[in-house]
C-alpha atoms as a PDB file:
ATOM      1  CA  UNK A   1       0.000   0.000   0.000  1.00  0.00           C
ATOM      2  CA  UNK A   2       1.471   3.583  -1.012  1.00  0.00           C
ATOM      3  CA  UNK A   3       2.140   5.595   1.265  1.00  0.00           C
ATOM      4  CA  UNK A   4      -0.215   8.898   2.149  1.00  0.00           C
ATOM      5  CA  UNK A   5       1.756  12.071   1.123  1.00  0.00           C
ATOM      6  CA  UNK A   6       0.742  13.824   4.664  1.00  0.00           C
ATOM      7  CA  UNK A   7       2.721  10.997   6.388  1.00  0.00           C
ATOM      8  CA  UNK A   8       5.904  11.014   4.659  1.00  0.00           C
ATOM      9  CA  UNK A   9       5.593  15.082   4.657  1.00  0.00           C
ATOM     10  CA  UNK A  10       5.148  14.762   8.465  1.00  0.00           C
ATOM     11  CA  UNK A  11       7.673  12.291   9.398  1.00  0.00           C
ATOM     12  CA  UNK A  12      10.560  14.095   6.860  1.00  0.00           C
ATOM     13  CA  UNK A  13       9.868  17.482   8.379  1.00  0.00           C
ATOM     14  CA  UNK A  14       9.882  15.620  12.126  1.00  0.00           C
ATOM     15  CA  UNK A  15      13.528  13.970  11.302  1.00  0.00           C
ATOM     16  CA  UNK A  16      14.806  17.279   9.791  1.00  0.00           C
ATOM     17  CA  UNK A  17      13.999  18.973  13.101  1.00  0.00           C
ATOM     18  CA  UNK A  18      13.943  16.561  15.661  1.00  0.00           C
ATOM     19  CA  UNK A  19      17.415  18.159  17.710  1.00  0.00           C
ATOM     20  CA  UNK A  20      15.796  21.260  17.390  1.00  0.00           C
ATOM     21  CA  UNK A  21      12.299  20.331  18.637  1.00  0.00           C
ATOM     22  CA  UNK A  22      13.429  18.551  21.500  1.00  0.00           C
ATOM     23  CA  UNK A  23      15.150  21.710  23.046  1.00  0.00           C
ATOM     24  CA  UNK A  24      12.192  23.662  22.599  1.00  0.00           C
ATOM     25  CA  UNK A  25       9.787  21.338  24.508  1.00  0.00           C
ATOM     26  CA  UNK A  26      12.103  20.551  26.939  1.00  0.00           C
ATOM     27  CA  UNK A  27      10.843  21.330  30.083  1.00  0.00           C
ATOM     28  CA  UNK A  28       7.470  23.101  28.913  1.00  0.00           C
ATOM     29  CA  UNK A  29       5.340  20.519  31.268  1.00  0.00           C
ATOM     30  CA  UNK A  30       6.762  22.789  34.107  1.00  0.00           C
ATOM     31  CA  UNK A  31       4.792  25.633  32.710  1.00  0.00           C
ATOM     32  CA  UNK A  32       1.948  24.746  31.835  1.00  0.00           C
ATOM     33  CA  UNK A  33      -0.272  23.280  35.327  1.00  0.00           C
ATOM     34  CA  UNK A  34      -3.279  22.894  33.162  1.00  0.00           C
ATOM     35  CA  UNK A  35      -1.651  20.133  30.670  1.00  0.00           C
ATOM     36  CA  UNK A  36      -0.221  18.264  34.375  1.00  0.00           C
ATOM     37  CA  UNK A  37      -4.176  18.076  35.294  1.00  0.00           C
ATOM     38  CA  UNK A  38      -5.593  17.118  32.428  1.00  0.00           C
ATOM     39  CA  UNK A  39      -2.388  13.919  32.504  1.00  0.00           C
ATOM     40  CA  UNK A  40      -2.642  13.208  36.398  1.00  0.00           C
ATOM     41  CA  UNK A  41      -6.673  12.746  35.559  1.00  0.00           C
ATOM     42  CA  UNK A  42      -6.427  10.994  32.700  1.00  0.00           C
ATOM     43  CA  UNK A  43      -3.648   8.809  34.406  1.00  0.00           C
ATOM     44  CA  UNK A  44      -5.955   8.411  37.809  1.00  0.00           C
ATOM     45  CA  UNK A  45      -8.695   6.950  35.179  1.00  0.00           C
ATOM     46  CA  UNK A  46      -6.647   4.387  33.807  1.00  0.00           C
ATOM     47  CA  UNK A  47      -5.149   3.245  36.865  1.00  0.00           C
ATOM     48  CA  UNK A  48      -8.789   2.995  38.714  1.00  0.00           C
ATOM     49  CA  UNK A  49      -9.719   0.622  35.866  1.00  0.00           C
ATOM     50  CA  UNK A  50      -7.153  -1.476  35.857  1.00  0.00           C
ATOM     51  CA  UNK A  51      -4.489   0.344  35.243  1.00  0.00           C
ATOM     52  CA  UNK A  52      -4.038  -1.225  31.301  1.00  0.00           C
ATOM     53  CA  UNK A  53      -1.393  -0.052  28.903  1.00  0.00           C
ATOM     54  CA  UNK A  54      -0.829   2.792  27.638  1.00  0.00           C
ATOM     55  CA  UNK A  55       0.221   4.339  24.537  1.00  0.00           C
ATOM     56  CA  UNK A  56       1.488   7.941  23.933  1.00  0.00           C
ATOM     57  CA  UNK A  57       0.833   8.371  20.185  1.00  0.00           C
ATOM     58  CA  UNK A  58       2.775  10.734  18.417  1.00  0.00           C
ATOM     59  CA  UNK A  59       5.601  10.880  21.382  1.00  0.00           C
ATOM     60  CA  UNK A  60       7.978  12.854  20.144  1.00  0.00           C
ATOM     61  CA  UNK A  61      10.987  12.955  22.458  1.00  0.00           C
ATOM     62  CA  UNK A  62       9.233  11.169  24.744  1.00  0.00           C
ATOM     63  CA  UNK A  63       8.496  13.804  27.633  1.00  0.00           C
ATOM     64  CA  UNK A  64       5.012  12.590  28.185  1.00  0.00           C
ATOM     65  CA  UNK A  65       5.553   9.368  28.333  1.00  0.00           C
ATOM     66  CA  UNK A  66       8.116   9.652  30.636  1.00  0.00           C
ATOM     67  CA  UNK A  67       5.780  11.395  32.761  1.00  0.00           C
ATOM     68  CA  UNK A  68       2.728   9.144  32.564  1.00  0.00           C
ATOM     69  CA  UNK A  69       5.482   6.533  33.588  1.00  0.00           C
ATOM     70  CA  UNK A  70       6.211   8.578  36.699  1.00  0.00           C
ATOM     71  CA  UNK A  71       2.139   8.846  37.586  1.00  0.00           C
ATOM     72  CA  UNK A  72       2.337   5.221  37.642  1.00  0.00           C
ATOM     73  CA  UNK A  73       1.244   4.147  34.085  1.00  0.00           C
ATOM     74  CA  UNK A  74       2.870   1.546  32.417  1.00  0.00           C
ATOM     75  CA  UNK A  75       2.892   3.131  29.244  1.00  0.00           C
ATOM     76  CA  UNK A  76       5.104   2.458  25.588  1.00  0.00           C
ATOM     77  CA  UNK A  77       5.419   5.589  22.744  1.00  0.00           C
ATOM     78  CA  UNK A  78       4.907   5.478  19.496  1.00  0.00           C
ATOM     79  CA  UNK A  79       5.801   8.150  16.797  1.00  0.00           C
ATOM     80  CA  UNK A  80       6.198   8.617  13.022  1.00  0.00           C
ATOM     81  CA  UNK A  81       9.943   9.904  13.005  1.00  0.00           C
ATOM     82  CA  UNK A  82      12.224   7.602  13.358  1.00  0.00           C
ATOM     83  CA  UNK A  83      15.198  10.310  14.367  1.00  0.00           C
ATOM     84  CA  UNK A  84      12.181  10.969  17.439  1.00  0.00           C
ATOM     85  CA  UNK A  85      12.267   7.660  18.606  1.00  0.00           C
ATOM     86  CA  UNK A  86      15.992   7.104  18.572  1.00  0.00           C
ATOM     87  CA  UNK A  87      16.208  10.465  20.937  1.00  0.00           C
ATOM     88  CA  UNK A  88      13.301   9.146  23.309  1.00  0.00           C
ATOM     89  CA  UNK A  89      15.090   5.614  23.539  1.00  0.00           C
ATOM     90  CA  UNK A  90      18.599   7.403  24.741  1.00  0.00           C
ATOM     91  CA  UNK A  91      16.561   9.726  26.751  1.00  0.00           C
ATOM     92  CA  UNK A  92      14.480   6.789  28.522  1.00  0.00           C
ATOM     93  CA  UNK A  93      16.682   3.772  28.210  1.00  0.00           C
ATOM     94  CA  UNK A  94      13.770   1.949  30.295  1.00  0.00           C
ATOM     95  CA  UNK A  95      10.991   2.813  28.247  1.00  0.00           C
ATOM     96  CA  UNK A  96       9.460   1.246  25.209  1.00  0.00           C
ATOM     97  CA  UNK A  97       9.479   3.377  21.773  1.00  0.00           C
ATOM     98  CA  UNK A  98       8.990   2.410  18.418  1.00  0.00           C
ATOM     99  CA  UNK A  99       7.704   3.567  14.787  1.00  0.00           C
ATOM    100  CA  UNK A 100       4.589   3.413  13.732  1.00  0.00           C
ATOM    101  CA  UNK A 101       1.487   5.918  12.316  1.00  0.00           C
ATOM    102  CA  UNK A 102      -1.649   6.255  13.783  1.00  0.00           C
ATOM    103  CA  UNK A 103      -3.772   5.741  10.557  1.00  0.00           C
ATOM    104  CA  UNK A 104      -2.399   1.925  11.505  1.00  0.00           C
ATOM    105  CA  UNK A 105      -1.541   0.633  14.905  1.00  0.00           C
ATOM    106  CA  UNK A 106       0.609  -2.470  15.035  1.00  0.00           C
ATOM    107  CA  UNK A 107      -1.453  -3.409  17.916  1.00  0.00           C
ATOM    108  CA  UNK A 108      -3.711  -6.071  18.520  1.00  0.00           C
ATOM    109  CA  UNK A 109      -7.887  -4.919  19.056  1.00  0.00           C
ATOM    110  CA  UNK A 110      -8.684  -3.794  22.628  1.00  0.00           C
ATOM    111  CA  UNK A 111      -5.351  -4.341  24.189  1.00  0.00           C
ATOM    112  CA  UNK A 112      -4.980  -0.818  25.652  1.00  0.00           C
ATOM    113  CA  UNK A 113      -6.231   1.234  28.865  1.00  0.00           C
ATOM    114  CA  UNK A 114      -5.666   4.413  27.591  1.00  0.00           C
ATOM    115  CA  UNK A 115      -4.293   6.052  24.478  1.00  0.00           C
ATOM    116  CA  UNK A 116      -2.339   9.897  25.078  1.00  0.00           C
ATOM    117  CA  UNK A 117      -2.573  11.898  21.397  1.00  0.00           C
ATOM    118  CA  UNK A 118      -1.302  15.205  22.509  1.00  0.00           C
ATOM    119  CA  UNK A 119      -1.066  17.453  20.130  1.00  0.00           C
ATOM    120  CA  UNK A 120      -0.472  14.359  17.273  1.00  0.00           C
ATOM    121  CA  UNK A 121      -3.426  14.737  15.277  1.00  0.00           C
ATOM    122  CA  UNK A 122      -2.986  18.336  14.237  1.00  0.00           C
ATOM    123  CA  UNK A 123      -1.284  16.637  10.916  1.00  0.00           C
ATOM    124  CA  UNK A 124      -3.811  14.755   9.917  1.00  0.00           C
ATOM    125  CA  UNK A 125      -5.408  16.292   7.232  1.00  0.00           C
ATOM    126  CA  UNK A 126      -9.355  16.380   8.179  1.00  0.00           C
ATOM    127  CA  UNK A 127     -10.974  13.567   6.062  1.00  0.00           C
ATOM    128  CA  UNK A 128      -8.304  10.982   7.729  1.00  0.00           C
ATOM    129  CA  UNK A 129      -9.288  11.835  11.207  1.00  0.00           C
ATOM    130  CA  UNK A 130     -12.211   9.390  11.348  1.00  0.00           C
ATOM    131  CA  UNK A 131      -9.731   6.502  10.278  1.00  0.00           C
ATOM    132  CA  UNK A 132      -7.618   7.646  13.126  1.00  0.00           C
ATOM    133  CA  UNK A 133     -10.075   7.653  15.609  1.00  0.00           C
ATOM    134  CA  UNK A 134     -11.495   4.535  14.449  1.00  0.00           C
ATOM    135  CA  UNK A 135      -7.861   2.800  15.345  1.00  0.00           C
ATOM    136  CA  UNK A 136      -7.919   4.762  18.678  1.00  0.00           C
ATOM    137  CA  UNK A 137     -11.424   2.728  19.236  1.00  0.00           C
ATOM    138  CA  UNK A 138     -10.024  -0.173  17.810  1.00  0.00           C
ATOM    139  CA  UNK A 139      -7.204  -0.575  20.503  1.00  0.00           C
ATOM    140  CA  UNK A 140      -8.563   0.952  23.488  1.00  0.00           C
ATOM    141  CA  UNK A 141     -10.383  -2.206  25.858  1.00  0.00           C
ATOM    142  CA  UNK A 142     -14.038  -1.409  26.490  1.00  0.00           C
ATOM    143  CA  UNK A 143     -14.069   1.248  29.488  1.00  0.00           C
ATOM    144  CA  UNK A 144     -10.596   2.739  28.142  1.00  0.00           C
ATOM    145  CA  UNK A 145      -9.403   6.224  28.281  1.00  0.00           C
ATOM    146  CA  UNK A 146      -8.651   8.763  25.377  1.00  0.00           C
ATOM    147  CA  UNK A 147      -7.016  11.761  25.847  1.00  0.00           C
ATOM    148  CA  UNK A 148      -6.637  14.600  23.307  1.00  0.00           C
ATOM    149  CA  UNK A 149      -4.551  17.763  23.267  1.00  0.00           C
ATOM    150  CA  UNK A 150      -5.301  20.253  19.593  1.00  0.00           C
ATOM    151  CA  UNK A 151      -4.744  23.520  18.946  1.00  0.00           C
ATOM    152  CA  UNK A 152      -8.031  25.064  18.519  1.00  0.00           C
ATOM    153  CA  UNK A 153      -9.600  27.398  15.577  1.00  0.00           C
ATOM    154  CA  UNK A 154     -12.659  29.190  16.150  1.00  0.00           C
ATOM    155  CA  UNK A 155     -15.718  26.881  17.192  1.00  0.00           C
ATOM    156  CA  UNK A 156     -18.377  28.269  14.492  1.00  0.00           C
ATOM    157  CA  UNK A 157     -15.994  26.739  11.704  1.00  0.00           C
ATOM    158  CA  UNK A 158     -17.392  23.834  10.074  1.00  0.00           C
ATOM    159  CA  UNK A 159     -14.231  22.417   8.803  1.00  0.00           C
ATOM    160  CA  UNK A 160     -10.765  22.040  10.484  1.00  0.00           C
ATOM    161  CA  UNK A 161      -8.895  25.426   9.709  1.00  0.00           C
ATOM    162  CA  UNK A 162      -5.402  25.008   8.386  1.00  0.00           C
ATOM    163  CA  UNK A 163      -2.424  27.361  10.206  1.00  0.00           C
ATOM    164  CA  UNK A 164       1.306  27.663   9.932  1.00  0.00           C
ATOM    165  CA  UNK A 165       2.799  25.017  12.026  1.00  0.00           C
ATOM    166  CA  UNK A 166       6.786  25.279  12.178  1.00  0.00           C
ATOM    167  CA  UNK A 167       7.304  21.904  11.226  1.00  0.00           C
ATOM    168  CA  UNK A 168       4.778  20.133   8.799  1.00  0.00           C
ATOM    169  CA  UNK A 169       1.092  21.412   7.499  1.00  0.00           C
ATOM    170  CA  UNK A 170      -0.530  21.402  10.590  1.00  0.00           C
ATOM    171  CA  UNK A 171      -4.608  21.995  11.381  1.00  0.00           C
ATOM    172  CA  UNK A 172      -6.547  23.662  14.252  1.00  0.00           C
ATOM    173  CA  UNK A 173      -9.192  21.605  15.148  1.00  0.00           C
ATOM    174  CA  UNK A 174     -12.658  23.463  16.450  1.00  0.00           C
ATOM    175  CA  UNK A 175     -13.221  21.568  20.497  1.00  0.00           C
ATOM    176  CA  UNK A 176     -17.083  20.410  18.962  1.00  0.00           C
ATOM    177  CA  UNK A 177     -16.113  18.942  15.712  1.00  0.00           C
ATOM    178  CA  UNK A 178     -13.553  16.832  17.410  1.00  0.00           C
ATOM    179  CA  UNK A 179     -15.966  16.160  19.851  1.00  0.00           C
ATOM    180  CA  UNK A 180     -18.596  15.151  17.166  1.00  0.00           C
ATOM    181  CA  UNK A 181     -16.117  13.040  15.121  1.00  0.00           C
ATOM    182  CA  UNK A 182     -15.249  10.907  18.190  1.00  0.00           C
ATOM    183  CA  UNK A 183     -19.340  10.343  18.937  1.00  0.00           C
ATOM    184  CA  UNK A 184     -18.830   9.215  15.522  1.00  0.00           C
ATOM    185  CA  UNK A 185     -16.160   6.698  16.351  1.00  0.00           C
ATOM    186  CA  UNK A 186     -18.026   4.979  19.375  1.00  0.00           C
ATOM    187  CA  UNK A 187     -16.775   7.153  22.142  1.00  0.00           C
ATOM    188  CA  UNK A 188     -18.477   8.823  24.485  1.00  0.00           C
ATOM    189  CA  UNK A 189     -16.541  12.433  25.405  1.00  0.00           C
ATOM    190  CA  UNK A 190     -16.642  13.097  29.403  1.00  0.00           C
ATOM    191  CA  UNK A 191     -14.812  16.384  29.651  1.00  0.00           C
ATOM    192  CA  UNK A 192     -14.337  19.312  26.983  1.00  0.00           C
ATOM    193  CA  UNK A 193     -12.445  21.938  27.702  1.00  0.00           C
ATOM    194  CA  UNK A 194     -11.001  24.901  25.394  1.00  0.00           C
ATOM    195  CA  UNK A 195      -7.988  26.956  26.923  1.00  0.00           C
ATOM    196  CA  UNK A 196      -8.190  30.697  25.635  1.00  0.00           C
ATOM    197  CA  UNK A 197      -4.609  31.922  24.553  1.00  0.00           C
ATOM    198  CA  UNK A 198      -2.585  34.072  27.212  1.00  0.00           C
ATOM    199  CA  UNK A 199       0.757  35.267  26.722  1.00  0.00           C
ATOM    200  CA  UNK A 200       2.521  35.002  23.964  1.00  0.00           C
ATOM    201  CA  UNK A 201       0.496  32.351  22.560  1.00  0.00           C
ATOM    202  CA  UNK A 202      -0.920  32.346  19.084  1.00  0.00           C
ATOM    203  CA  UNK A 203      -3.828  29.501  19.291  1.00  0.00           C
ATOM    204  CA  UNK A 204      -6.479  28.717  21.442  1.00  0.00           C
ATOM    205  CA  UNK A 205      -5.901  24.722  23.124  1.00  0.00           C
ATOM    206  CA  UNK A 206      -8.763  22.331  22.936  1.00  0.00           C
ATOM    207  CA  UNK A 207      -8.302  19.355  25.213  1.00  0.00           C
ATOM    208  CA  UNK A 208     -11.532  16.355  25.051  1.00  0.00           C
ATOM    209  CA  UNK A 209     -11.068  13.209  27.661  1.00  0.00           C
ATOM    210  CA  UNK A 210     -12.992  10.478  25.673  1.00  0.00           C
ATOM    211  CA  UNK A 211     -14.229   7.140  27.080  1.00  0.00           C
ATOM    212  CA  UNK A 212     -14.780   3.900  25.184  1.00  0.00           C
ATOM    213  CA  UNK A 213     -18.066   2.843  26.704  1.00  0.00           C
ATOM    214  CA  UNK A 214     -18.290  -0.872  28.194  1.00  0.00           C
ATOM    215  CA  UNK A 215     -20.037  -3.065  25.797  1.00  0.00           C
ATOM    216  CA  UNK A 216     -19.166  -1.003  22.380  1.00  0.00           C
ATOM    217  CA  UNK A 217     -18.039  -2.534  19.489  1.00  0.00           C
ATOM    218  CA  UNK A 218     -14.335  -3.571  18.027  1.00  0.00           C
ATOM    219  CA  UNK A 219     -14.546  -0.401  16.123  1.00  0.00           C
END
């Protein structure tokens, strides 16, 4: 099967800048108490049902991961680049990291407690996104926990609005379409939020915790 152009875009512009990227996000979890929350919640969920895998799709350097390990999560990352991986495997020599794309998860149906995409969709250009939720569904157990981070574009749009992402062609994502697409995809969403920019910041931040309800389908 060929390729889709938005991956290969994605991952090349990801390898070309990975060094670079990881400098800039390093330490930004520090600053930002509202993205710790949203992660200790989403981490308390998983662990009160079980306390299932986890994957962090779209890792990166493999901050988050790192930290969902820390809240007690036995979590693995996954990411497109493969220059990201190799810098989250020297970084966290005792975590688990390997390729792979979210349009298809190498991993087997309902084998997860929660899936982290934080801030990993924004590439996916917007007539994919059902696919990608649809594998989201497909690997979370019945009773799992999704948890998305976007950057937001106003909420009367219809359509995702395209922006000027440093890296790769990037989208901002209004919080009710997301929303809508994941009712779509069997889940049911149990907290919305949508974090106004302050500072120096460009974009508003939509955030959506997402359940897969007990007794759904494979997806």
């Amino acid at each position: 099967m060929t390729e889709p152009d938005f991956l290969r875009a994605t991952r090349d512009s990801y390898d070309a800048m990975a060094v670079s990227y990881t400098e800039f996000v390093s330490g930004a979890l520090d600053r930002m108490p509202l993205d710790r929350a949203m992660l200790a919640v989403f981490a308390e969920l998983v662990l009160a049902g079980g306390g299932g895998p986890v994957a962090d799709l779209g890792c990166g350097p493999g901050r988050l991961t790192a930290h969902l390990h820390g809240l007690g999560l036995t979590v693995s990352g996954i990411d497109l680049s493969p220059e990201m991986v190799a810098i989250a495997r020297r970084a966290y020599p005792h975590l688990r990291f390997d390729e792979g794309s979210m349009t298809g998860l190498d991993l087997p149906d309902g084998s997860l407690g929660g899936v982290l995409a934080w801030y990993s969709t924004i590439h996916t250009p917007p007539e994919r996104l059902p696919e990608v939720f649809g594998e989201f569904h497909r690997v979370l157990a019945p009773g799992g926990h999704l948890l998305l981070g976007f950057l937001s574009g106003d909420g009367s749009l219809r359509a995702a609005e395209p922006y000027d992402h440093k890296v790769a062609p990037a989208y901002r994502w209004p919080v009710d379409l997301v929303a809508d697409l994941l009712g779509r995809a069997g889940f049911e969403t149990t907290v919305r939020l949508l974090h106004e920019p302050e500072g120096g910041e460009r974009h508003a931040q939509g955030c959506l915790l997402a359940r897969r309800p007990v007794g759904g389908g494979t997806g």
